[in-house]
N, C-alpha and C. Protein backbone atom coordinates (compact mmCIF):
# COMPACT_ATOMS: atom_id res chain seq x y z
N UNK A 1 195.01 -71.47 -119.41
CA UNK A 1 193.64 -71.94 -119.52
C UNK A 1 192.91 -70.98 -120.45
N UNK A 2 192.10 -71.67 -121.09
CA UNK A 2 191.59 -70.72 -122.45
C UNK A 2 189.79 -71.30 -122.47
N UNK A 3 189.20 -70.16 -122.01
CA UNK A 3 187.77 -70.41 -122.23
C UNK A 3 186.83 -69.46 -122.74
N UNK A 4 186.37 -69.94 -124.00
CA UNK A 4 186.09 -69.18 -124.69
C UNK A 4 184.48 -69.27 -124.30
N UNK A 5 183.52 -68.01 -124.06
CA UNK A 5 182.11 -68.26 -123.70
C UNK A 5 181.32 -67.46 -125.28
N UNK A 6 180.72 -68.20 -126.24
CA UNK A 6 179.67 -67.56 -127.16
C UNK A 6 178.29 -67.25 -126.07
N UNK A 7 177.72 -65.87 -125.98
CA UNK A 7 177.08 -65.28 -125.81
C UNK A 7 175.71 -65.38 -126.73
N UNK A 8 174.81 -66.30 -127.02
CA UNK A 8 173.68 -66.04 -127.45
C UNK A 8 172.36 -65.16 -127.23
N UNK A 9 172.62 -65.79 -126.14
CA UNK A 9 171.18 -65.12 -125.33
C UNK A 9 171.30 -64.23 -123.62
N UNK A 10 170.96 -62.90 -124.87
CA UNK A 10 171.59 -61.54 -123.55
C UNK A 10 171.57 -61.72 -122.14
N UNK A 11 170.56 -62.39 -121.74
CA UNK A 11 170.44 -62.30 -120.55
C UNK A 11 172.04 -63.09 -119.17
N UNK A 12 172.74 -63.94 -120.30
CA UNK A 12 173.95 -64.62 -119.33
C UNK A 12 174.61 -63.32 -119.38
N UNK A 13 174.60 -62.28 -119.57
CA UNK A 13 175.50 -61.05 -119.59
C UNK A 13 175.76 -60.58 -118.30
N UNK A 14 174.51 -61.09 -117.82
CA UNK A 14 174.67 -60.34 -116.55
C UNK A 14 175.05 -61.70 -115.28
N UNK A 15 174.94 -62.36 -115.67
CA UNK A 15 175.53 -63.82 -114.96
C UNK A 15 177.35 -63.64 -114.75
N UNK A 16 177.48 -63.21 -115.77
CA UNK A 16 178.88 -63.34 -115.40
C UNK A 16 179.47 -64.72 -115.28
N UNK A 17 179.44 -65.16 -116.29
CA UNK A 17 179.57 -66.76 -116.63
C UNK A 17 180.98 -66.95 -116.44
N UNK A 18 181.50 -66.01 -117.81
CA UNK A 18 183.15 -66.26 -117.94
C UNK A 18 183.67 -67.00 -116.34
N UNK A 19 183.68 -65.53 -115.81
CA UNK A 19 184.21 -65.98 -114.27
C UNK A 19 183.81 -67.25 -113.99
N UNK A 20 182.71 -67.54 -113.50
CA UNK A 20 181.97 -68.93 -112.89
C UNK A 20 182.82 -69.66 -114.05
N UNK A 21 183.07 -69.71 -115.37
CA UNK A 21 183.66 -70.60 -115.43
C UNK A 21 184.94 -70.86 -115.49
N UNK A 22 185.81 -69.83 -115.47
CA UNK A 22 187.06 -69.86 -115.04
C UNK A 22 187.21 -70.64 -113.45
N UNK A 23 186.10 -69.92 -112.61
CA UNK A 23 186.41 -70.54 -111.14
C UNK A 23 185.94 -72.23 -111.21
N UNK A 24 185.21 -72.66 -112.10
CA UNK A 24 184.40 -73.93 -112.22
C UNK A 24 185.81 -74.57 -112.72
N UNK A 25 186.23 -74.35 -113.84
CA UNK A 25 187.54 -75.31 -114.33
C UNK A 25 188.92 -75.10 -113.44
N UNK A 26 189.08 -74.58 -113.40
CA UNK A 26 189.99 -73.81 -112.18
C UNK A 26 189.98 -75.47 -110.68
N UNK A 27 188.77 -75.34 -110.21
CA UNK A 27 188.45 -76.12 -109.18
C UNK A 27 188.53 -77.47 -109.61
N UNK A 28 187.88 -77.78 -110.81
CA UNK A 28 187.92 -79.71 -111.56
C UNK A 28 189.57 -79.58 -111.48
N UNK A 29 189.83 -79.01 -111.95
CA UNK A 29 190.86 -79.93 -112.82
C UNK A 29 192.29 -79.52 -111.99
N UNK A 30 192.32 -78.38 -110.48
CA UNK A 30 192.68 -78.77 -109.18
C UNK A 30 192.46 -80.03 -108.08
N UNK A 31 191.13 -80.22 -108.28
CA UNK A 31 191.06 -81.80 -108.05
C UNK A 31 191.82 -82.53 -108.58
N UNK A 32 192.00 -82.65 -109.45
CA UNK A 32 192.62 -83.88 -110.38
C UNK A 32 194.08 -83.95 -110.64
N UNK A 33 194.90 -83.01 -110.15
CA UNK A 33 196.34 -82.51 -110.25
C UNK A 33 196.22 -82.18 -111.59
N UNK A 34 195.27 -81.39 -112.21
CA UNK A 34 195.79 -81.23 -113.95
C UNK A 34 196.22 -79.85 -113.52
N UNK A 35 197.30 -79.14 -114.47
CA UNK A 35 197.62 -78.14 -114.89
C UNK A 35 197.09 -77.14 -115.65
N UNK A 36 196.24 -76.39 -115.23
CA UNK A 36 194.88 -76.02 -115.73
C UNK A 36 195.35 -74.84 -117.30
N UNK A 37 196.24 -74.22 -117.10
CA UNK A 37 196.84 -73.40 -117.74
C UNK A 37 196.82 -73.78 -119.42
N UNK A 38 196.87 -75.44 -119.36
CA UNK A 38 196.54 -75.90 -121.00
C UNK A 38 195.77 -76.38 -121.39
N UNK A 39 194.87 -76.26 -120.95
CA UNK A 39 193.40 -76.79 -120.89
C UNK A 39 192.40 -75.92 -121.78
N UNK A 40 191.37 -76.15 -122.67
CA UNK A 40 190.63 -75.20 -123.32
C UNK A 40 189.13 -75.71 -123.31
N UNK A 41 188.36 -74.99 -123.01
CA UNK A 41 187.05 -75.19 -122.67
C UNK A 41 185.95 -74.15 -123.86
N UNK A 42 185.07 -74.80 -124.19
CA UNK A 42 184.14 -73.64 -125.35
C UNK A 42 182.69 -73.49 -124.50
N UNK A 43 182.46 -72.59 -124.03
CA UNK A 43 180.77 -72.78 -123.98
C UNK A 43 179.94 -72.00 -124.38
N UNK A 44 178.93 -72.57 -124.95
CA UNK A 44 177.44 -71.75 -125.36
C UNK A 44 176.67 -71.34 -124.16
N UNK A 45 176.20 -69.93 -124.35
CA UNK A 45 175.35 -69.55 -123.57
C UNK A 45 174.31 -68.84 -123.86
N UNK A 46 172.57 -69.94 -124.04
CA UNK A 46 172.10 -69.69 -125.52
C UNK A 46 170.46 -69.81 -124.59
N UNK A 47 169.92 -69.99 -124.81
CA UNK A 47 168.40 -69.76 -124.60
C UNK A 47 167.75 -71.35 -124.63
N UNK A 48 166.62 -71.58 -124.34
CA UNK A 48 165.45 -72.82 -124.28
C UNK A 48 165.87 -73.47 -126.03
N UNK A 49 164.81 -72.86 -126.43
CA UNK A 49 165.02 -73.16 -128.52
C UNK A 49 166.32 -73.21 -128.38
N UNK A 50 167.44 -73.19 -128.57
CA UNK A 50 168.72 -73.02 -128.89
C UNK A 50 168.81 -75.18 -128.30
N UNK A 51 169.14 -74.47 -127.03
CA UNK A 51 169.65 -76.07 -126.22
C UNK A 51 168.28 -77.58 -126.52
N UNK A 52 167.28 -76.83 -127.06
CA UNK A 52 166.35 -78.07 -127.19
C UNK A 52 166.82 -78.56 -128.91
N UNK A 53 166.88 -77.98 -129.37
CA UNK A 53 167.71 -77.85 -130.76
C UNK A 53 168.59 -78.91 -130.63
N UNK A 54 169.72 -78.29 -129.74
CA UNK A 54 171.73 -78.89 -130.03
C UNK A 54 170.72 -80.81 -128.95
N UNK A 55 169.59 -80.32 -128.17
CA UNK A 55 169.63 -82.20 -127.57
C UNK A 55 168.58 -82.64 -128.29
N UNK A 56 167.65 -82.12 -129.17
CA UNK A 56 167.55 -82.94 -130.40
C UNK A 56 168.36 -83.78 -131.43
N UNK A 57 169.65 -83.11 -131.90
CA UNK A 57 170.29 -83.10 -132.65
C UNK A 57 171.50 -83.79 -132.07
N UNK A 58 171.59 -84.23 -131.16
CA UNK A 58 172.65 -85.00 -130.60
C UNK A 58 172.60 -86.04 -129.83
N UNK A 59 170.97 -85.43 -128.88
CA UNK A 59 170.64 -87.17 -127.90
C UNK A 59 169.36 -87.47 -128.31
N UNK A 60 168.89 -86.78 -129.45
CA UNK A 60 167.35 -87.81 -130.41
C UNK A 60 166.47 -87.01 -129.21
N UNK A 61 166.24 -86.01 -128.26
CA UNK A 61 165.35 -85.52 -127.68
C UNK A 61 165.16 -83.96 -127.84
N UNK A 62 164.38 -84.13 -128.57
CA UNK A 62 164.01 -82.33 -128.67
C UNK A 62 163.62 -81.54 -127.71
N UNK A 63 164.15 -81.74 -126.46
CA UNK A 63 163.78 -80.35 -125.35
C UNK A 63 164.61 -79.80 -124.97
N UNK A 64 164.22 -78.80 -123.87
CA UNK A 64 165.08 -78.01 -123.37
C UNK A 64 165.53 -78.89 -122.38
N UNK A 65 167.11 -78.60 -121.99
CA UNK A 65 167.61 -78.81 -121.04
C UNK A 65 168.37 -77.70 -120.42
N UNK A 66 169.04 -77.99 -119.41
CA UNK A 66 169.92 -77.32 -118.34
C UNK A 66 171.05 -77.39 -118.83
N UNK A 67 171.62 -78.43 -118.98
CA UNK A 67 173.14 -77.91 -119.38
C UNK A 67 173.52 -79.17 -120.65
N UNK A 68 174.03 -79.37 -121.75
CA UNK A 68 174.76 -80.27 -122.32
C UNK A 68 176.13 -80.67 -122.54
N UNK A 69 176.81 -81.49 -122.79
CA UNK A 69 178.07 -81.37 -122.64
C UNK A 69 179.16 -82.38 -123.85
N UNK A 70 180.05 -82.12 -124.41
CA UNK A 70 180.83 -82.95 -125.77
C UNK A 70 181.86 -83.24 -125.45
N UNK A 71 182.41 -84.06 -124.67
CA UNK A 71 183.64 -84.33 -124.71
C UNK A 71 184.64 -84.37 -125.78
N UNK A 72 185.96 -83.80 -126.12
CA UNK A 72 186.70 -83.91 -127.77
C UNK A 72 187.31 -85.15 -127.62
N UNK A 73 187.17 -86.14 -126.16
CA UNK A 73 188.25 -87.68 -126.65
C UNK A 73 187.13 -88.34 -125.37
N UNK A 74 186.97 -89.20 -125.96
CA UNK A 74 186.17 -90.35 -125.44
C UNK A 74 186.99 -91.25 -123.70
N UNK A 75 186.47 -90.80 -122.73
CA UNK A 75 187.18 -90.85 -121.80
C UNK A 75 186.66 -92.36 -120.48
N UNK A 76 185.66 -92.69 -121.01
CA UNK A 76 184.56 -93.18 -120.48
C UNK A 76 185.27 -94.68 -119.88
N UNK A 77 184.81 -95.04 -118.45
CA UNK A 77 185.61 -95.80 -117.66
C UNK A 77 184.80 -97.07 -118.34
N UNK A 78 184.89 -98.12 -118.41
CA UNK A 78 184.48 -99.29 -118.93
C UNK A 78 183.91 -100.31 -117.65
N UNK A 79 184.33 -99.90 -116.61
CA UNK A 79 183.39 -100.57 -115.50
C UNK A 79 182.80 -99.52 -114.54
N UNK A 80 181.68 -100.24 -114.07
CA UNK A 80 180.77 -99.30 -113.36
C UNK A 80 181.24 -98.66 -111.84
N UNK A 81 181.33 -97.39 -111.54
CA UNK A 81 182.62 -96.48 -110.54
C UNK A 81 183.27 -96.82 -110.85
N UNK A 82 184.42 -96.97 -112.31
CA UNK A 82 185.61 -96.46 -111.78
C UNK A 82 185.61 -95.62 -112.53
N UNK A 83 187.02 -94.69 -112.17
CA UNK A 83 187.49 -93.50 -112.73
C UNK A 83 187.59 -93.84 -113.97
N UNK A 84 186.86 -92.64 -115.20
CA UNK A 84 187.73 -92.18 -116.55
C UNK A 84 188.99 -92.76 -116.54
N UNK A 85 189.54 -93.19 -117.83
CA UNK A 85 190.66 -93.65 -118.17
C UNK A 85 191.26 -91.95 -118.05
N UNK A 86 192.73 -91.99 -117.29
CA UNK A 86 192.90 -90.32 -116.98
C UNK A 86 193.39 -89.61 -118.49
N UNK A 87 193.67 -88.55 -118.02
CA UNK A 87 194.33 -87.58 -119.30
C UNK A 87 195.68 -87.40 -119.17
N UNK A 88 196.27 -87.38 -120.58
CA UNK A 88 197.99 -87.87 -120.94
C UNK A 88 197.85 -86.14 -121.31
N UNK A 89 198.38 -85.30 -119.85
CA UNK A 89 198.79 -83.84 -119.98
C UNK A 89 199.63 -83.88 -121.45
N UNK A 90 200.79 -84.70 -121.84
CA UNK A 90 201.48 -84.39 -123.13
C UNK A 90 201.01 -85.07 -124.29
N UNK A 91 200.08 -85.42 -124.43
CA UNK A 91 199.63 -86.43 -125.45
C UNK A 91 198.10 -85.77 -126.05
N UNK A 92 197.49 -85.29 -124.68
CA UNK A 92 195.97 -85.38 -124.99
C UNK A 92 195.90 -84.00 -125.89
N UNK A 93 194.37 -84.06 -126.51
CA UNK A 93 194.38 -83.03 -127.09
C UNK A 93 194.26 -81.59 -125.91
N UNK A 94 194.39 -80.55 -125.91
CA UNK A 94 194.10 -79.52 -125.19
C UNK A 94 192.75 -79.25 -124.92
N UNK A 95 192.08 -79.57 -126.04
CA UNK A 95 190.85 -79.09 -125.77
C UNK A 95 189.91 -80.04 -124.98
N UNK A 96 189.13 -79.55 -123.59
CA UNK A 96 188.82 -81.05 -122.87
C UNK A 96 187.03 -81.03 -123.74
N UNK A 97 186.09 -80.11 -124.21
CA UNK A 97 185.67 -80.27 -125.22
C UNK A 97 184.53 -78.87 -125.02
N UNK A 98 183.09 -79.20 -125.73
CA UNK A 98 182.25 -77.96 -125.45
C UNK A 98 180.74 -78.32 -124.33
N UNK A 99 180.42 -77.22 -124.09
CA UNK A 99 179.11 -77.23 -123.06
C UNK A 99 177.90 -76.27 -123.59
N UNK A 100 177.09 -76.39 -123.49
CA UNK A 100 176.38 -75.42 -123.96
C UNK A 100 174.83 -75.50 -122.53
N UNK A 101 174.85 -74.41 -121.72
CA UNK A 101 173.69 -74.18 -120.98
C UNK A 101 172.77 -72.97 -121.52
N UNK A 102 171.43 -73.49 -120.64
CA UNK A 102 170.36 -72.45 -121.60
C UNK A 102 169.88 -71.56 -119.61
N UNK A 103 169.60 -70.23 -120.10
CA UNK A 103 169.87 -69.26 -119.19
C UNK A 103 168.04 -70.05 -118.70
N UNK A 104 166.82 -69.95 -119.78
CA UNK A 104 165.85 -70.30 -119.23
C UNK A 104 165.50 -71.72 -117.96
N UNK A 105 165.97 -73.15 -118.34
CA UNK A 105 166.36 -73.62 -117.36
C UNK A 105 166.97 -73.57 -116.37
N UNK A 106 168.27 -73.35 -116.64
CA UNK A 106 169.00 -72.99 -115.32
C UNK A 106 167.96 -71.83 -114.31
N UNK A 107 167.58 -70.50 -115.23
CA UNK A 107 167.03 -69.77 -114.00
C UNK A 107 165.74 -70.64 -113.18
N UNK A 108 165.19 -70.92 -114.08
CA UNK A 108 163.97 -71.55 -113.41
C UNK A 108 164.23 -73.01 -112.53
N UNK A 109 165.38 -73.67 -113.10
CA UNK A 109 165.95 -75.12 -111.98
C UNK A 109 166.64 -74.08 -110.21
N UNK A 110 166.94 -72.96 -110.34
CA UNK A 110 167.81 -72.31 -109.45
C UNK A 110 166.72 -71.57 -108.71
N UNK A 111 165.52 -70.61 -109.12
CA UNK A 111 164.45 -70.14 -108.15
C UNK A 111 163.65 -71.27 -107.65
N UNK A 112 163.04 -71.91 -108.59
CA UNK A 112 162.54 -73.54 -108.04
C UNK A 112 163.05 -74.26 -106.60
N UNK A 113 164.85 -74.17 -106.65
CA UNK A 113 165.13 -74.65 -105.67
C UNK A 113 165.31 -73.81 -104.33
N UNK A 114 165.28 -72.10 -104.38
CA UNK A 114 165.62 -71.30 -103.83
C UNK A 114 167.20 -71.10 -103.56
N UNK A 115 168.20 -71.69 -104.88
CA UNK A 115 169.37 -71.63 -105.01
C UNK A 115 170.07 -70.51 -105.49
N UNK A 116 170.99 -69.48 -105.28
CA UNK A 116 171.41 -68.50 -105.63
C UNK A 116 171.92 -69.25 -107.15
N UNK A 117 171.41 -68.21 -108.15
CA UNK A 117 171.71 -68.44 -109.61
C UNK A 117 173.29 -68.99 -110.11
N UNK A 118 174.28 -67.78 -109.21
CA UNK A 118 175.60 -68.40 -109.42
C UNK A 118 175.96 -69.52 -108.97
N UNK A 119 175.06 -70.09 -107.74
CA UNK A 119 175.94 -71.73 -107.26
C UNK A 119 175.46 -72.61 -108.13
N UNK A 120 174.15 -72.49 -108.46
CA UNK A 120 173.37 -73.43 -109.56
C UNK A 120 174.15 -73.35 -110.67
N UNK A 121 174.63 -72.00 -111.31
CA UNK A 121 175.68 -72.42 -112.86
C UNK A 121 177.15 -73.25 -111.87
N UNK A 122 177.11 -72.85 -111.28
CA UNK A 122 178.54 -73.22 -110.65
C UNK A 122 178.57 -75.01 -110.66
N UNK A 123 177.27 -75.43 -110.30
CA UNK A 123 176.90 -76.89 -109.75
C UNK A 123 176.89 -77.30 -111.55
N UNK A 124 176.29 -76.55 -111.92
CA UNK A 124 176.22 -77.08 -113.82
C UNK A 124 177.54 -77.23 -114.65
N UNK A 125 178.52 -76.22 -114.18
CA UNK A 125 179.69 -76.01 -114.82
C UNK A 125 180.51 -77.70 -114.50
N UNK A 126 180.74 -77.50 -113.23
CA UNK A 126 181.67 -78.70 -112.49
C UNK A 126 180.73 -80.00 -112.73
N UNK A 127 179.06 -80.00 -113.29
CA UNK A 127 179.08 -81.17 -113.56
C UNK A 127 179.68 -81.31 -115.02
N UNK A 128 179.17 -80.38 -115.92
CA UNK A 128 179.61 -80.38 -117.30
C UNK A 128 181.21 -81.10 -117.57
N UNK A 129 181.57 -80.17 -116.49
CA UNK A 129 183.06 -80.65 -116.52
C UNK A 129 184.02 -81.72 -116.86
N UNK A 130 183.09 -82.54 -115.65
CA UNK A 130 183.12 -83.79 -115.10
C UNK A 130 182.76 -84.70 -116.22
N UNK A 131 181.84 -84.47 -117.25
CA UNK A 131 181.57 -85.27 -118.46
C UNK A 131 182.73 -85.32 -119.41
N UNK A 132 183.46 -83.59 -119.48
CA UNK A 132 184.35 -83.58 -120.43
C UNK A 132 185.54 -84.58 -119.79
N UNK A 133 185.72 -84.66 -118.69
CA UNK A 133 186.76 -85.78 -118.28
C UNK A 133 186.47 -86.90 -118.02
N UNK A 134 185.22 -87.43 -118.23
CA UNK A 134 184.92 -88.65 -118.91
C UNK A 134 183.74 -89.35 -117.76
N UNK A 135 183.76 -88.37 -116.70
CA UNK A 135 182.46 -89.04 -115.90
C UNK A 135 181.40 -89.07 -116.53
N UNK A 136 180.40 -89.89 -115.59
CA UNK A 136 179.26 -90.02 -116.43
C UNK A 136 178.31 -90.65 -114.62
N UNK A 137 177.11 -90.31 -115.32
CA UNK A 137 176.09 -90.72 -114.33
C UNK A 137 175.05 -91.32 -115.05
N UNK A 138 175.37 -92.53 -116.07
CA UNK A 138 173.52 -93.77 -116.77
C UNK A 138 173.90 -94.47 -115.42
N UNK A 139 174.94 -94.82 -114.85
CA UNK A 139 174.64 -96.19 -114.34
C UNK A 139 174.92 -96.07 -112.87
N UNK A 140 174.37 -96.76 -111.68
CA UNK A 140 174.26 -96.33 -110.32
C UNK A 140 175.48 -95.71 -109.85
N UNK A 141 176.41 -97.22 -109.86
CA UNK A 141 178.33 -96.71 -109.28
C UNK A 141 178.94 -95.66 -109.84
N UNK A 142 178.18 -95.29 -111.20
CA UNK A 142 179.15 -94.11 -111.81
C UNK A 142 178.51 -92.91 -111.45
N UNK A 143 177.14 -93.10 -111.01
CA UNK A 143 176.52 -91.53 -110.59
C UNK A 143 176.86 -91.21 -109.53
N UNK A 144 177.14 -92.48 -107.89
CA UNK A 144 177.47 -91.82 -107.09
C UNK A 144 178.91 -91.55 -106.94
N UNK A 145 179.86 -91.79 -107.77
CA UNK A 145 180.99 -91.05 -107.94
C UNK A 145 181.15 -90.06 -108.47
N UNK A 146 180.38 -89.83 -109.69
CA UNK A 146 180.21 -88.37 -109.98
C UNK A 146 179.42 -87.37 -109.08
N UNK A 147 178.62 -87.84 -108.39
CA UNK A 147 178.19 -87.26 -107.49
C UNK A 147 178.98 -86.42 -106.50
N UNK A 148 179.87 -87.48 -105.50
CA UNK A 148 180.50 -87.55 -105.17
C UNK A 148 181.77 -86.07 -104.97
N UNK A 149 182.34 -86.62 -106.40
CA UNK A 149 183.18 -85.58 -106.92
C UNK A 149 182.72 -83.89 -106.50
N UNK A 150 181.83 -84.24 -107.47
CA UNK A 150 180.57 -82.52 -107.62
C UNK A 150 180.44 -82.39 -106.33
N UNK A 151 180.07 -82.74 -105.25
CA UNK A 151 180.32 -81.69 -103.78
C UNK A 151 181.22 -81.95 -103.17
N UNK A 152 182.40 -82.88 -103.63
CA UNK A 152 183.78 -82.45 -102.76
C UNK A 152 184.55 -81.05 -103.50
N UNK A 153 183.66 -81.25 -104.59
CA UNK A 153 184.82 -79.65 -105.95
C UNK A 153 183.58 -78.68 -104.82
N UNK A 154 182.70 -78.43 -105.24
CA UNK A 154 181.73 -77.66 -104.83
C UNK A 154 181.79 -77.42 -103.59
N UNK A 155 182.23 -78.32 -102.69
CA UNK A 155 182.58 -77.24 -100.76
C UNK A 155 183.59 -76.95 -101.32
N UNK A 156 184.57 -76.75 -102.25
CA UNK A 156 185.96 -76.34 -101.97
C UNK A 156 185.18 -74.94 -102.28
N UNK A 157 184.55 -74.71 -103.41
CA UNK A 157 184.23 -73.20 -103.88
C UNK A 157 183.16 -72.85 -103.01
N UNK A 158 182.36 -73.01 -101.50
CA UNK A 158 181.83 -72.87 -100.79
C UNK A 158 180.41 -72.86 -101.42
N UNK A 159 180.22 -73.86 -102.69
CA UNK A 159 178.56 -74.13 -102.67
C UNK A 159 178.27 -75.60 -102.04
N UNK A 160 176.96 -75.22 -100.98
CA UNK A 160 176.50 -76.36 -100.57
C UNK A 160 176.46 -77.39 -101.48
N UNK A 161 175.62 -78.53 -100.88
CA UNK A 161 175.78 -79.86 -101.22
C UNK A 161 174.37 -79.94 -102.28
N UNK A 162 174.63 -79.95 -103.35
CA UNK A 162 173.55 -79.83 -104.47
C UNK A 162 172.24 -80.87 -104.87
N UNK A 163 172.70 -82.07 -103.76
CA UNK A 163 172.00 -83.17 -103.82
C UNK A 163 171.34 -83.45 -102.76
N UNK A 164 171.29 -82.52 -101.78
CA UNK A 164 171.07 -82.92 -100.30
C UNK A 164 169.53 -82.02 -100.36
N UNK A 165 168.46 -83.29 -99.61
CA UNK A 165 167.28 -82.97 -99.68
C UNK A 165 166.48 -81.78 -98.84
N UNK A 166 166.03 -80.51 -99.33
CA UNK A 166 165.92 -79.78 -98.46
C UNK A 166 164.46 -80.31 -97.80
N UNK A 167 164.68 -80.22 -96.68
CA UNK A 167 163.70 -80.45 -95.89
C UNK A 167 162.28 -79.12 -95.49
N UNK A 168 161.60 -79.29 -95.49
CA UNK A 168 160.74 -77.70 -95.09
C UNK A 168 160.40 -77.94 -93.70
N UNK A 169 159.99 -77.13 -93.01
CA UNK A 169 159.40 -77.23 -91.33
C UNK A 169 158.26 -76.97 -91.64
């Protein structure tokens, strides 16, 4: 497994991303019986301006977001829940594609929720993931399977349930 993290913006230094994402791909693609070992992942780890930039320039919206994601082969299931057409371990390309998260969202989506910073990249990574293998969440059946997915991977790595409404007393 080969994951390469570009470092933009100092502050993921201290996140300790690499790891989170070694343990993030590590966990997908154990779900899935893939063989993680040939698998190659790229991510940016870049600031607000940076990621409002790359989703200007790719989904026609110039803001910041939380996390983006490129799949390198078009994986996308053709009816609504079902699974991605799967991946041909000897055929496919290696690379499952790139991600790029911005440290300003994420921190502020993660104190907002009172979520420890690492489960929140952790919850971002395994969704990212999940795009590069072809999930997707526009349409109802496909969100709650991606959903789905994201906290059966996510109790395995002991982060709660990322969708579950906190209640206050």
């Amino acid at each position: 497994m080969k994951i390469e993290v570009l470092i933009e913006d100092r502050r993921w230094q201290q996140a300790d991303l690499e790891r989170l994402s070694v343990k993030a791909l590590r966990a997908v693609l154990a779900h899935f019986n893939l063989w993680a070992a040939q698998f190659e992942v790229d991510i940016l780890a870049c600031d607000d301006a940076r990621i409002a930039q790359l989703n200007g320039d790719f989904r026609e919206t110039a803001k910041a977001t939380n996390v983006l994601s490129w799949p390198s082969q078009e994986r996308a299931a053709l009816k609504d829940g079902a699974d991605p057409n799967p991946i041909d371990q000897v055929a496919d390309d290696l690379s499952l594609g790139d991600i790029a998260l911005s440290y300003s969202t994420c921190r502020s989506e993660a104190d907002a929720a009172g979520l420890a910073f690492s489960d929140h990249i952790l919850h971002l990574l395994v969704h990212s993931m999940l795009h590069l293998l072809g999930y997707d969440h526009k349409r109802d059946l496909d969100a709650t399977l991606m959903e789905g997915l994201e906290i059966e991977i996510l109790g395995k790595l002991g982060v709660n349930n990322p969708y579950k409404e906190i209640t206050k007393a």
